[in-house]
C-alpha atoms as a PDB file:
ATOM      1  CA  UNK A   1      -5.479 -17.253  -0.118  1.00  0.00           C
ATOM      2  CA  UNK A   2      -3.049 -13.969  -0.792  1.00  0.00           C
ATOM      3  CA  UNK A   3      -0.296 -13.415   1.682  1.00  0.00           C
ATOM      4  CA  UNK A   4       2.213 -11.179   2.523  1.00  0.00           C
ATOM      5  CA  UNK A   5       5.499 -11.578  -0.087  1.00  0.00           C
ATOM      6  CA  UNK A   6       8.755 -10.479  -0.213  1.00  0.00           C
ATOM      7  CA  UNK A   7      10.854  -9.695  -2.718  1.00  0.00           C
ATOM      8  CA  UNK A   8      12.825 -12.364  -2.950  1.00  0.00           C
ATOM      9  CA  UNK A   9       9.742 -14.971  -3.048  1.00  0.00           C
ATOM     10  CA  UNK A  10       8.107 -12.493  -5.823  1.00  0.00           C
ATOM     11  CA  UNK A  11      11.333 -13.416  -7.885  1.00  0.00           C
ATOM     12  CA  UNK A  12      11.401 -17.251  -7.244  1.00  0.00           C
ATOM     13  CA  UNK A  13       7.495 -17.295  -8.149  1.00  0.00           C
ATOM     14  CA  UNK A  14       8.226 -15.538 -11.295  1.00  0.00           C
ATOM     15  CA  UNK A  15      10.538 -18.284 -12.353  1.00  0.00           C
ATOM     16  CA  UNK A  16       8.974 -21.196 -10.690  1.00  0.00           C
ATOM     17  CA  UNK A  17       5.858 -20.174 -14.067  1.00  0.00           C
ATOM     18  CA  UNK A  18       8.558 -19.079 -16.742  1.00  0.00           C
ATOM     19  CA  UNK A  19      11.868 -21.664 -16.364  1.00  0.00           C
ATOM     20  CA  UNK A  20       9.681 -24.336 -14.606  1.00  0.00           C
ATOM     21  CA  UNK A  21       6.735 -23.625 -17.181  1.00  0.00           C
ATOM     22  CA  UNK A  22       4.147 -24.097 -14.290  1.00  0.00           C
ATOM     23  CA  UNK A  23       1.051 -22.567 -14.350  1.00  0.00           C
ATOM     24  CA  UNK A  24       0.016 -20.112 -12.908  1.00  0.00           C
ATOM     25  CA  UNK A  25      -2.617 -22.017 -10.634  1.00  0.00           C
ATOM     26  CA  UNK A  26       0.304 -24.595 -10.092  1.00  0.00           C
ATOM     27  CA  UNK A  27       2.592 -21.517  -8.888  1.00  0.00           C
ATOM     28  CA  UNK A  28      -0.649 -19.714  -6.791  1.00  0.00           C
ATOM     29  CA  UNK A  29      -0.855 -23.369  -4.989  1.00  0.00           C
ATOM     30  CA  UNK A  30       2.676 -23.849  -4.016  1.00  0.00           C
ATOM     31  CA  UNK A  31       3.470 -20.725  -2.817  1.00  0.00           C
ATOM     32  CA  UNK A  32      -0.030 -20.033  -1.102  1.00  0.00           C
ATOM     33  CA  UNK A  33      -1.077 -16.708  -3.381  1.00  0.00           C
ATOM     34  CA  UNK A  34      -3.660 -15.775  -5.561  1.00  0.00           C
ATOM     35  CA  UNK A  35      -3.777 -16.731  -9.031  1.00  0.00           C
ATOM     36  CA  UNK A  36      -4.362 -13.288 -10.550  1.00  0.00           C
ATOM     37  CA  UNK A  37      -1.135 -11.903  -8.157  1.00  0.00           C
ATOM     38  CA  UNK A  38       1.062 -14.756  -9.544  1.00  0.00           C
ATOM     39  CA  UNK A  39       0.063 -13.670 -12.879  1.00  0.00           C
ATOM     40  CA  UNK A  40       0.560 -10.077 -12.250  1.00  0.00           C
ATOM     41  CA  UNK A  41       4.389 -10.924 -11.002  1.00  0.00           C
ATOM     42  CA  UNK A  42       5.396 -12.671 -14.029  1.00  0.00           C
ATOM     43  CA  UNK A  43       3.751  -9.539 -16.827  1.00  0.00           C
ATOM     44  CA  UNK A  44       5.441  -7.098 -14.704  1.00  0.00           C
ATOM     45  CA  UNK A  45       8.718  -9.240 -14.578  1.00  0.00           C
ATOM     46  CA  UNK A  46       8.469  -9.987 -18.467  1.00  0.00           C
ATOM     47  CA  UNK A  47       7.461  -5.948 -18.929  1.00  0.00           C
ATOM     48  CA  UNK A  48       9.607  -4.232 -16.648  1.00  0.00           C
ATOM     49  CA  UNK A  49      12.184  -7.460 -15.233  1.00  0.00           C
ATOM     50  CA  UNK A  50      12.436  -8.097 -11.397  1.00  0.00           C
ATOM     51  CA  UNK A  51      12.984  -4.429 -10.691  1.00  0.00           C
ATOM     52  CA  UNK A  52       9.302  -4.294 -11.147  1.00  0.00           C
ATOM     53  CA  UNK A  53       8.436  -6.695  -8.335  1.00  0.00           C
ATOM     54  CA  UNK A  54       9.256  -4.088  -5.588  1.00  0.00           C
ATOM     55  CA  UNK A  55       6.899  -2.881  -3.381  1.00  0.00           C
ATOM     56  CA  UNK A  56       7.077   0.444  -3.711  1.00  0.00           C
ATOM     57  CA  UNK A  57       3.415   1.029  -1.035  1.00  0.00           C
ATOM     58  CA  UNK A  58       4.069   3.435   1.413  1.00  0.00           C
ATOM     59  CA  UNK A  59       7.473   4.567  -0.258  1.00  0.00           C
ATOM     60  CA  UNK A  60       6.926   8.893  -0.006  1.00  0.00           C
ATOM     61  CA  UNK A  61       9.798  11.040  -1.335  1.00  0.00           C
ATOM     62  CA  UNK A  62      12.694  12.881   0.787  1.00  0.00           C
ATOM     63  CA  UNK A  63      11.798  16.160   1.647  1.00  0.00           C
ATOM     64  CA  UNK A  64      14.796  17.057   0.212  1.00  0.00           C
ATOM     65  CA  UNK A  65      13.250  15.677  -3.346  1.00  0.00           C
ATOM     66  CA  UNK A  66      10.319  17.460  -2.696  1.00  0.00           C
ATOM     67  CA  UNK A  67       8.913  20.591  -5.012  1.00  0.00           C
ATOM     68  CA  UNK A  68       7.507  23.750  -3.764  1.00  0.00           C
ATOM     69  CA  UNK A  69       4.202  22.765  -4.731  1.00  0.00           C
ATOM     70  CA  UNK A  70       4.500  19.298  -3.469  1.00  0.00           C
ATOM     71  CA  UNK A  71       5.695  20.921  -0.448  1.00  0.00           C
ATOM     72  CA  UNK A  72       2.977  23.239  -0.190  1.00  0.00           C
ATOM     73  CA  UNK A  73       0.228  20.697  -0.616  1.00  0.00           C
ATOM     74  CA  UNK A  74       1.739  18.713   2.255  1.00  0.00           C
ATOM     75  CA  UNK A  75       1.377  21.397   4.243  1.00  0.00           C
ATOM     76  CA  UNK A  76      -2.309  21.848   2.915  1.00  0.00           C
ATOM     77  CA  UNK A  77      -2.929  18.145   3.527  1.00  0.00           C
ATOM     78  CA  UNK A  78      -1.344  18.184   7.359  1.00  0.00           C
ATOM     79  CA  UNK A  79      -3.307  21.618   8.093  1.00  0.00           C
ATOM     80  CA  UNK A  80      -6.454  19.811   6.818  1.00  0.00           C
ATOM     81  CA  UNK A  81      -5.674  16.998   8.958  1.00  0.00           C
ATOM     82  CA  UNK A  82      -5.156  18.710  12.610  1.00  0.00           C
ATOM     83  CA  UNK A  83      -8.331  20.982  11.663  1.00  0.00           C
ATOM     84  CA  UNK A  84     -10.647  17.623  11.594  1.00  0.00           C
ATOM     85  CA  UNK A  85      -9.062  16.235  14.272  1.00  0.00           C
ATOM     86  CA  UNK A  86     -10.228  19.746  16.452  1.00  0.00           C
ATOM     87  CA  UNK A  87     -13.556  19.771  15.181  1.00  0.00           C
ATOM     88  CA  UNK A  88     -13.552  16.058  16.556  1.00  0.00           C
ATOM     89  CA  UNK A  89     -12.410  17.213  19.448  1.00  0.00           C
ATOM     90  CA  UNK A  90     -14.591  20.183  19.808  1.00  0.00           C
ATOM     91  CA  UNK A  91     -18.295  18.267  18.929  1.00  0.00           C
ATOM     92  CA  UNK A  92     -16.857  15.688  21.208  1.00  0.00           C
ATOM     93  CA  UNK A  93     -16.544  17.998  24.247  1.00  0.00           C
ATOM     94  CA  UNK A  94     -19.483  19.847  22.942  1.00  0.00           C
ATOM     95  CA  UNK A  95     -21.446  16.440  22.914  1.00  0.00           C
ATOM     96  CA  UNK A  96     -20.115  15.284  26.483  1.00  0.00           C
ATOM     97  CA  UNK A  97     -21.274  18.708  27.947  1.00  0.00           C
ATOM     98  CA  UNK A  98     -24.999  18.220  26.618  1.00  0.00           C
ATOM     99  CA  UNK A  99     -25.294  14.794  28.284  1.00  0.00           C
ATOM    100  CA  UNK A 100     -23.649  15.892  31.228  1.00  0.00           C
ATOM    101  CA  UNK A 101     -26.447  18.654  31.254  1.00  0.00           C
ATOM    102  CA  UNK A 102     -29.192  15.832  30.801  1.00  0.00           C
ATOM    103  CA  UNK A 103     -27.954  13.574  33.254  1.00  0.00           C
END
């Protein structure tokens, strides 16, 4: 029943439950979420107000904003990264060889 929001809907479901005093079953219903999100929106409203509604998924610092050590376990991470993606490469080729063998 969840969907994709925006900010601007997160808002107007927040105060479709607190200045229309729906509840929050009511406020899931009309606007097509989930109960427990609804409720979520309007604690983190009441605990942080509407700047707590953004989505902040995906949001990753500047590299400018970035520490050495942050910096440094990026690097780890992408290093890590392009090493699996050769060993996939290499069992793959590895594999393909030993059936070509076979067949």
């Amino acid at each position: 029943m969840s969907r994709k929001t925006t900010f601007d809907e997160r808002i107007k479901i927040v105060e479709y439950v607190t200045k229309g005093k729906h509840s929050y079953t009511e406020t899931a219903e009309h606007f097509q979420v989930s109960y427990q999100q609804a409720r979520s929106w309007v604690l983190k409203a009441r605990d942080g107000g509407y700047e707590a509604l953004v989505d902040n998924r995906g949001h990753h610092k500047d590299a400018s904003e970035l520490t050495e050590v942050e910096k440094l376990k990026l690097e780890v991470r992408q290093l890590k990264a392009e090493l699996a993606d050769k060993e996939l490469v290499e069992r793959f080729a590895k594999k393909l060889l030993e059936l070509q063998r076979k067949g």
